[in-house]
C-alpha atoms as a PDB file:
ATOM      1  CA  UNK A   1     -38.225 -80.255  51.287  1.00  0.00           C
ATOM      2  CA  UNK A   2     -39.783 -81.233  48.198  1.00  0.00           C
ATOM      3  CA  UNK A   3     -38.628 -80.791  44.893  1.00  0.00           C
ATOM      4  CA  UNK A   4     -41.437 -77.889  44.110  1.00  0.00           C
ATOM      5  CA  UNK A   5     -39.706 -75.858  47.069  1.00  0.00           C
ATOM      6  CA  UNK A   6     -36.276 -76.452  46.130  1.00  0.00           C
ATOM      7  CA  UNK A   7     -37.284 -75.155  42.485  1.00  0.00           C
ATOM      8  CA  UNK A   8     -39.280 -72.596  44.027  1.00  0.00           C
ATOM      9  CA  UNK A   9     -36.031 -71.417  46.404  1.00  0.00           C
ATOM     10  CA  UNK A  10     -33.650 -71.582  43.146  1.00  0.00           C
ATOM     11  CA  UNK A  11     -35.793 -69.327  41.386  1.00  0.00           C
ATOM     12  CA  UNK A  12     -36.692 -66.739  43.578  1.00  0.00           C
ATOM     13  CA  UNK A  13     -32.564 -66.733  44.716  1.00  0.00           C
ATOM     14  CA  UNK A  14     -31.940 -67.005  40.633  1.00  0.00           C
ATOM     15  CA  UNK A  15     -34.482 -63.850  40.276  1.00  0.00           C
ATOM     16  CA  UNK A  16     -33.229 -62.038  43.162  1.00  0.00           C
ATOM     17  CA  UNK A  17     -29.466 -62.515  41.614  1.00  0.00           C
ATOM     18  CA  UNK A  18     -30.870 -61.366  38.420  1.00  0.00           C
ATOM     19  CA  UNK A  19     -32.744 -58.664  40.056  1.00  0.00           C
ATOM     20  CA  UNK A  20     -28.988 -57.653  41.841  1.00  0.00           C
ATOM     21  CA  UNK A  21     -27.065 -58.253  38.986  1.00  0.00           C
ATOM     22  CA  UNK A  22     -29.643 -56.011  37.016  1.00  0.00           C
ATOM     23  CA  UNK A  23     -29.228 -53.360  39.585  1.00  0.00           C
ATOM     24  CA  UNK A  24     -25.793 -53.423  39.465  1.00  0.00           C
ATOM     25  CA  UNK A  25     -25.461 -52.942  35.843  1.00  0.00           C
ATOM     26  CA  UNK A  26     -27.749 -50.287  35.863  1.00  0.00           C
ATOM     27  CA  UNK A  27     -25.093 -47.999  38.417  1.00  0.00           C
ATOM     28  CA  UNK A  28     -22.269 -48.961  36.362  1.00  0.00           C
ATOM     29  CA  UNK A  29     -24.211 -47.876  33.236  1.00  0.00           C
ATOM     30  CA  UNK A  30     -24.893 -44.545  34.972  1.00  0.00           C
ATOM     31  CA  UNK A  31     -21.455 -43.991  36.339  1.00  0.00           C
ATOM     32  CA  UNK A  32     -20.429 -44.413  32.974  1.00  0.00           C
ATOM     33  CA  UNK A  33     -22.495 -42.159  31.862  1.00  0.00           C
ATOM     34  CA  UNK A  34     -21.522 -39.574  34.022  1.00  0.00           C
ATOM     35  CA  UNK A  35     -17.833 -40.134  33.105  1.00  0.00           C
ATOM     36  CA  UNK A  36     -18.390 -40.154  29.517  1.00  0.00           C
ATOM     37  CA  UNK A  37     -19.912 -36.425  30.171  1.00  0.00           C
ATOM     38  CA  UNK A  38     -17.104 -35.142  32.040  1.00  0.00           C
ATOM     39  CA  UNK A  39     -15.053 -36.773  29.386  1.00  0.00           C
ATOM     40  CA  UNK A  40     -17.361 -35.066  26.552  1.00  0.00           C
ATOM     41  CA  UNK A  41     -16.922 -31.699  28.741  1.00  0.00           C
ATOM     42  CA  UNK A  42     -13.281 -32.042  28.795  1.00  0.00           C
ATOM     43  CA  UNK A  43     -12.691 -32.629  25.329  1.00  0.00           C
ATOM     44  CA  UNK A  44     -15.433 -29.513  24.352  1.00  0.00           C
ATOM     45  CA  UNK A  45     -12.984 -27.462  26.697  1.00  0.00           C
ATOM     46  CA  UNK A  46      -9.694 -28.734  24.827  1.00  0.00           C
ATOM     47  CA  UNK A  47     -11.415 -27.929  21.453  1.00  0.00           C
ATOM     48  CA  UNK A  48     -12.555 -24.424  22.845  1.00  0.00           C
ATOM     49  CA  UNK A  49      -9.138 -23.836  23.685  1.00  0.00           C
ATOM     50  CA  UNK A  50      -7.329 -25.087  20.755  1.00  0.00           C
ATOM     51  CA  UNK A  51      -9.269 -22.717  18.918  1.00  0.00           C
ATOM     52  CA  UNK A  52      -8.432 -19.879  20.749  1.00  0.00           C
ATOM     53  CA  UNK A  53      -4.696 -20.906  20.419  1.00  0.00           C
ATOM     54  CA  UNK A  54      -4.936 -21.065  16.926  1.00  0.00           C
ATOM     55  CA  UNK A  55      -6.638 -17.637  16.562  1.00  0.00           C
ATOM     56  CA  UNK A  56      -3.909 -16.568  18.444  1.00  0.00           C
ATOM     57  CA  UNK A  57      -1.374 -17.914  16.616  1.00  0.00           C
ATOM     58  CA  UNK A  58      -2.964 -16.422  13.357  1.00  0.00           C
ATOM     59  CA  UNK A  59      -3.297 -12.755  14.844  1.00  0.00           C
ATOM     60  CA  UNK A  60       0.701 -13.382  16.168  1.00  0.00           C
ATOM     61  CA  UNK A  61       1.336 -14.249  12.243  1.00  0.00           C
ATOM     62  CA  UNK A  62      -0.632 -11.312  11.264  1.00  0.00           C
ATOM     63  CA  UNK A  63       1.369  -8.994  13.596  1.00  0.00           C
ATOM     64  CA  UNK A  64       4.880 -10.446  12.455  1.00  0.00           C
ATOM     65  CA  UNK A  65       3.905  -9.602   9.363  1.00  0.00           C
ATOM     66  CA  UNK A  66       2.296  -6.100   9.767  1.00  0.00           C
ATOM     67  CA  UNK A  67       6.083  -5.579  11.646  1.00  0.00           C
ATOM     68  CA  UNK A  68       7.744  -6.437   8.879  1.00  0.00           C
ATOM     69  CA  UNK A  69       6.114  -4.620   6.757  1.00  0.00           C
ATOM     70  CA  UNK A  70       6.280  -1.489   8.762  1.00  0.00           C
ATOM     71  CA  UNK A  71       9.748  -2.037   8.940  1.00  0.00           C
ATOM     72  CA  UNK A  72       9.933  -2.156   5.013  1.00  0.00           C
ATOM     73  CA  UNK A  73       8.090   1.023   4.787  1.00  0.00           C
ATOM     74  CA  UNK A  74      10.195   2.704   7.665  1.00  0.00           C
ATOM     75  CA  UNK A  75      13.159   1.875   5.495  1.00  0.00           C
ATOM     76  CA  UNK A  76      11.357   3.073   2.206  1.00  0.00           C
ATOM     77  CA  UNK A  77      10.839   6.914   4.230  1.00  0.00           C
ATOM     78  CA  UNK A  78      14.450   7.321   5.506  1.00  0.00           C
ATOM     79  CA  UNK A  79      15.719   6.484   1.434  1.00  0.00           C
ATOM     80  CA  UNK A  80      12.787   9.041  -0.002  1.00  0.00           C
ATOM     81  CA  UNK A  81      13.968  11.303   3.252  1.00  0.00           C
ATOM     82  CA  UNK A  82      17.531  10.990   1.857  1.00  0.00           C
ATOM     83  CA  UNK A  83      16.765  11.340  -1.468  1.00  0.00           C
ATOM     84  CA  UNK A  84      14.630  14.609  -0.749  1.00  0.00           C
ATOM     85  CA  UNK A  85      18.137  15.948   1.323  1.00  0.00           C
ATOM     86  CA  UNK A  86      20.100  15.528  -2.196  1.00  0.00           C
ATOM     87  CA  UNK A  87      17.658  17.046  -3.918  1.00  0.00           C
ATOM     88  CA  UNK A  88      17.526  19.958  -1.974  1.00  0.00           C
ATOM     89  CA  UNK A  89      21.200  20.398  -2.116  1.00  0.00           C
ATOM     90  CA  UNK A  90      21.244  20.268  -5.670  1.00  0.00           C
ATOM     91  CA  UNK A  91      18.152  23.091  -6.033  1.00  0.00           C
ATOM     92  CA  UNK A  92      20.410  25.483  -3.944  1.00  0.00           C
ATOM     93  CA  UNK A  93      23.616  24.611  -6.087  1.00  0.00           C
ATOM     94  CA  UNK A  94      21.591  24.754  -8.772  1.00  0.00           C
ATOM     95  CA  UNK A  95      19.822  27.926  -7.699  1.00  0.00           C
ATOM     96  CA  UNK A  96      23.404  29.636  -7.317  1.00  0.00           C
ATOM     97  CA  UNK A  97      24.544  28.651 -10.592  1.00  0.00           C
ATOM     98  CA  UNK A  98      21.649  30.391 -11.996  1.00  0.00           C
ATOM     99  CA  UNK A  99      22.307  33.617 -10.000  1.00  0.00           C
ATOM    100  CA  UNK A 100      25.944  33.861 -11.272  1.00  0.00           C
ATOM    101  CA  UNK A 101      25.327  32.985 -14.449  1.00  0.00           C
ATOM    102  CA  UNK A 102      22.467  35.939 -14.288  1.00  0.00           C
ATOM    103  CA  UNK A 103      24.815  38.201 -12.701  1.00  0.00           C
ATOM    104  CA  UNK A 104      27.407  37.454 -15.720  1.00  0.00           C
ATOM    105  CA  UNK A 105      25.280  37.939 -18.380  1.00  0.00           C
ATOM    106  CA  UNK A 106      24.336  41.213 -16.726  1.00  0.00           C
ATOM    107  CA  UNK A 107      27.461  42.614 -16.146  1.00  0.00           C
ATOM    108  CA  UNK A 108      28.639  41.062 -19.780  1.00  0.00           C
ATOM    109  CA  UNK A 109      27.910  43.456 -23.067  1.00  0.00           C
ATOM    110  CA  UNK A 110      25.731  40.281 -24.701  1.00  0.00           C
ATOM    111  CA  UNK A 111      22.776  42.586 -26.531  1.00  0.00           C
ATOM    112  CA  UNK A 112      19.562  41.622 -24.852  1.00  0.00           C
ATOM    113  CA  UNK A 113      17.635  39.877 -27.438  1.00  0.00           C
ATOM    114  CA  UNK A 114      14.139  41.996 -28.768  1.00  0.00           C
ATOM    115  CA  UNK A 115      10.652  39.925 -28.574  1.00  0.00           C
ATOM    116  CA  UNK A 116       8.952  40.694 -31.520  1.00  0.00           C
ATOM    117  CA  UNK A 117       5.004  40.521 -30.806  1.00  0.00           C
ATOM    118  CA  UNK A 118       2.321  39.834 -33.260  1.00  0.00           C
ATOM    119  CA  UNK A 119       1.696  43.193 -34.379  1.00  0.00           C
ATOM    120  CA  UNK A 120       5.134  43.786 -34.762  1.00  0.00           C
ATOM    121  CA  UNK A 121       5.399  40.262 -37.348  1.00  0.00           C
ATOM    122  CA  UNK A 122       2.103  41.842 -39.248  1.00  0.00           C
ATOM    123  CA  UNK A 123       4.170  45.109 -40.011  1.00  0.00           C
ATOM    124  CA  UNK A 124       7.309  43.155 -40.926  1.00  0.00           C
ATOM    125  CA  UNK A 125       5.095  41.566 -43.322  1.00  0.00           C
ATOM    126  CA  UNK A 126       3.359  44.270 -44.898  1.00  0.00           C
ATOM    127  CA  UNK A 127       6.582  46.480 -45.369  1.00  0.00           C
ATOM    128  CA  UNK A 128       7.980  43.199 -47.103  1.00  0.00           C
ATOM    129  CA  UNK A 129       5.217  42.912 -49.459  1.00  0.00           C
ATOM    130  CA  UNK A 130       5.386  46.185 -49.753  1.00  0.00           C
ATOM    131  CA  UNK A 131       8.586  46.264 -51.225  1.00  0.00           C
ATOM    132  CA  UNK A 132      10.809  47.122 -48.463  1.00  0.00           C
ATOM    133  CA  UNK A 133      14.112  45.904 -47.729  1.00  0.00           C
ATOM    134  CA  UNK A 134      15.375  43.647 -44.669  1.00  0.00           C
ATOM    135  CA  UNK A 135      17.529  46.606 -44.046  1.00  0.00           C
ATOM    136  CA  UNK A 136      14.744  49.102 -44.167  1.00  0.00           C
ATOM    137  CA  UNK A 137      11.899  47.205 -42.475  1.00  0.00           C
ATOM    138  CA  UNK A 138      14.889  46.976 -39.662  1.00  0.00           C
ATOM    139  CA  UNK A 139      15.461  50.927 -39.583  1.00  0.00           C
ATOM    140  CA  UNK A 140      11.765  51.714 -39.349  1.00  0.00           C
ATOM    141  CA  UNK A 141      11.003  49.751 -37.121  1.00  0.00           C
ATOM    142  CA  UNK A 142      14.083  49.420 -34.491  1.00  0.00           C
ATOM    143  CA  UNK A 143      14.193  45.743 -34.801  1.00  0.00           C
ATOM    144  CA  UNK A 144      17.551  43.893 -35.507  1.00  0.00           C
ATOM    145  CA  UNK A 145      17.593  42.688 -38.938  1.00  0.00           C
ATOM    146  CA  UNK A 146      18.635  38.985 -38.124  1.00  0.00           C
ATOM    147  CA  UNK A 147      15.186  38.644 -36.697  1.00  0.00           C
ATOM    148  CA  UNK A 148      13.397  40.450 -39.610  1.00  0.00           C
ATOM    149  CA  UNK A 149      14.768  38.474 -41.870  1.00  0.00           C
ATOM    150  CA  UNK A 150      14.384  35.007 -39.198  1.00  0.00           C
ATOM    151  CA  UNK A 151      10.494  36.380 -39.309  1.00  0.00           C
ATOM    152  CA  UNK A 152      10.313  36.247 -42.517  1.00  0.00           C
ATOM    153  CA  UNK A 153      11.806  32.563 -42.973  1.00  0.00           C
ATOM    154  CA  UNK A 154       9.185  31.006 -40.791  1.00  0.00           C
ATOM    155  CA  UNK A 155       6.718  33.134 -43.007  1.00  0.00           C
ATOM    156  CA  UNK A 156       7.403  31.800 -45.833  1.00  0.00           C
ATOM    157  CA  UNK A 157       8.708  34.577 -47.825  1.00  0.00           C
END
């Protein structure tokens, strides 16, 4: 065996090495590859489902409050409901009172006091002017002298 064919045999068993150990990177690459996209896949997955957690969590906070304030106005309604139970008391106590004290003042002698309309105030006026007496004005025409003369005060006169 010459030294050509010795060289020749290490390279071609150096190139088929090469060629193997080539080969054999190339599968690891790929299995790599593969595990790094089941990896990517994974984590994808764990995002998708921390943000449905989260989401979750938020509409739980939203609910605990929504409770709590539906409890607040629940309590808010029974007080006004309460309230509205007083008050309604106190417009039937308040209702009697006003009957009895109408009944009293019925069945008491207390003159009923006159309204004196407008046209009534014009002739008060005129007879005044006229000359007439808070006495006289009262006689003709049937109206208590205390208001004559109170109608004439606010007139001016």
């Amino acid at each position: 065996m010459s030294n050509e064919e010795l060289n020749l045999i290490i390279f071609v068993g150096l190139s088929i090495f090469m060629l193997f150990l080539f080969l054999f990177i190339l599968k690891r690459e790929k299995i790599n590859e593969q595990k790094f996209a089941a990896f990517e896949l994974s984590l994808e997955e764990a995002h998708k489902e921390i943000y449905l957690l989260k989401k979750e969590f938020k509409n739980n906070e939203i609910t605990k409050k929504i409770q709590k304030i539906e409890n607040i106005i629940e309590s808010i309604v029974d007080d006004v409901r309460a309230i509205e139970g007083k008050n309604i008391e106190l417009i039937e106590t308040l209702k009697n009172q006003i009957q009895e004290l109408s009944s009293e003042i019925k069945k008491s002698k207390i003159p009923q006091m006159n309204f004196v309309n407008k046209t009534d105030e014009e002739k008060i006026k005129n007879l005044y002017k006229n000359g007439y007496s808070i006495e006289e004005i009262s006689r003709e025409l049937r109206i208590p002298a205390g208001e004559v003369e109170l109608i004439l005060k606010f007139s001016s006169f």
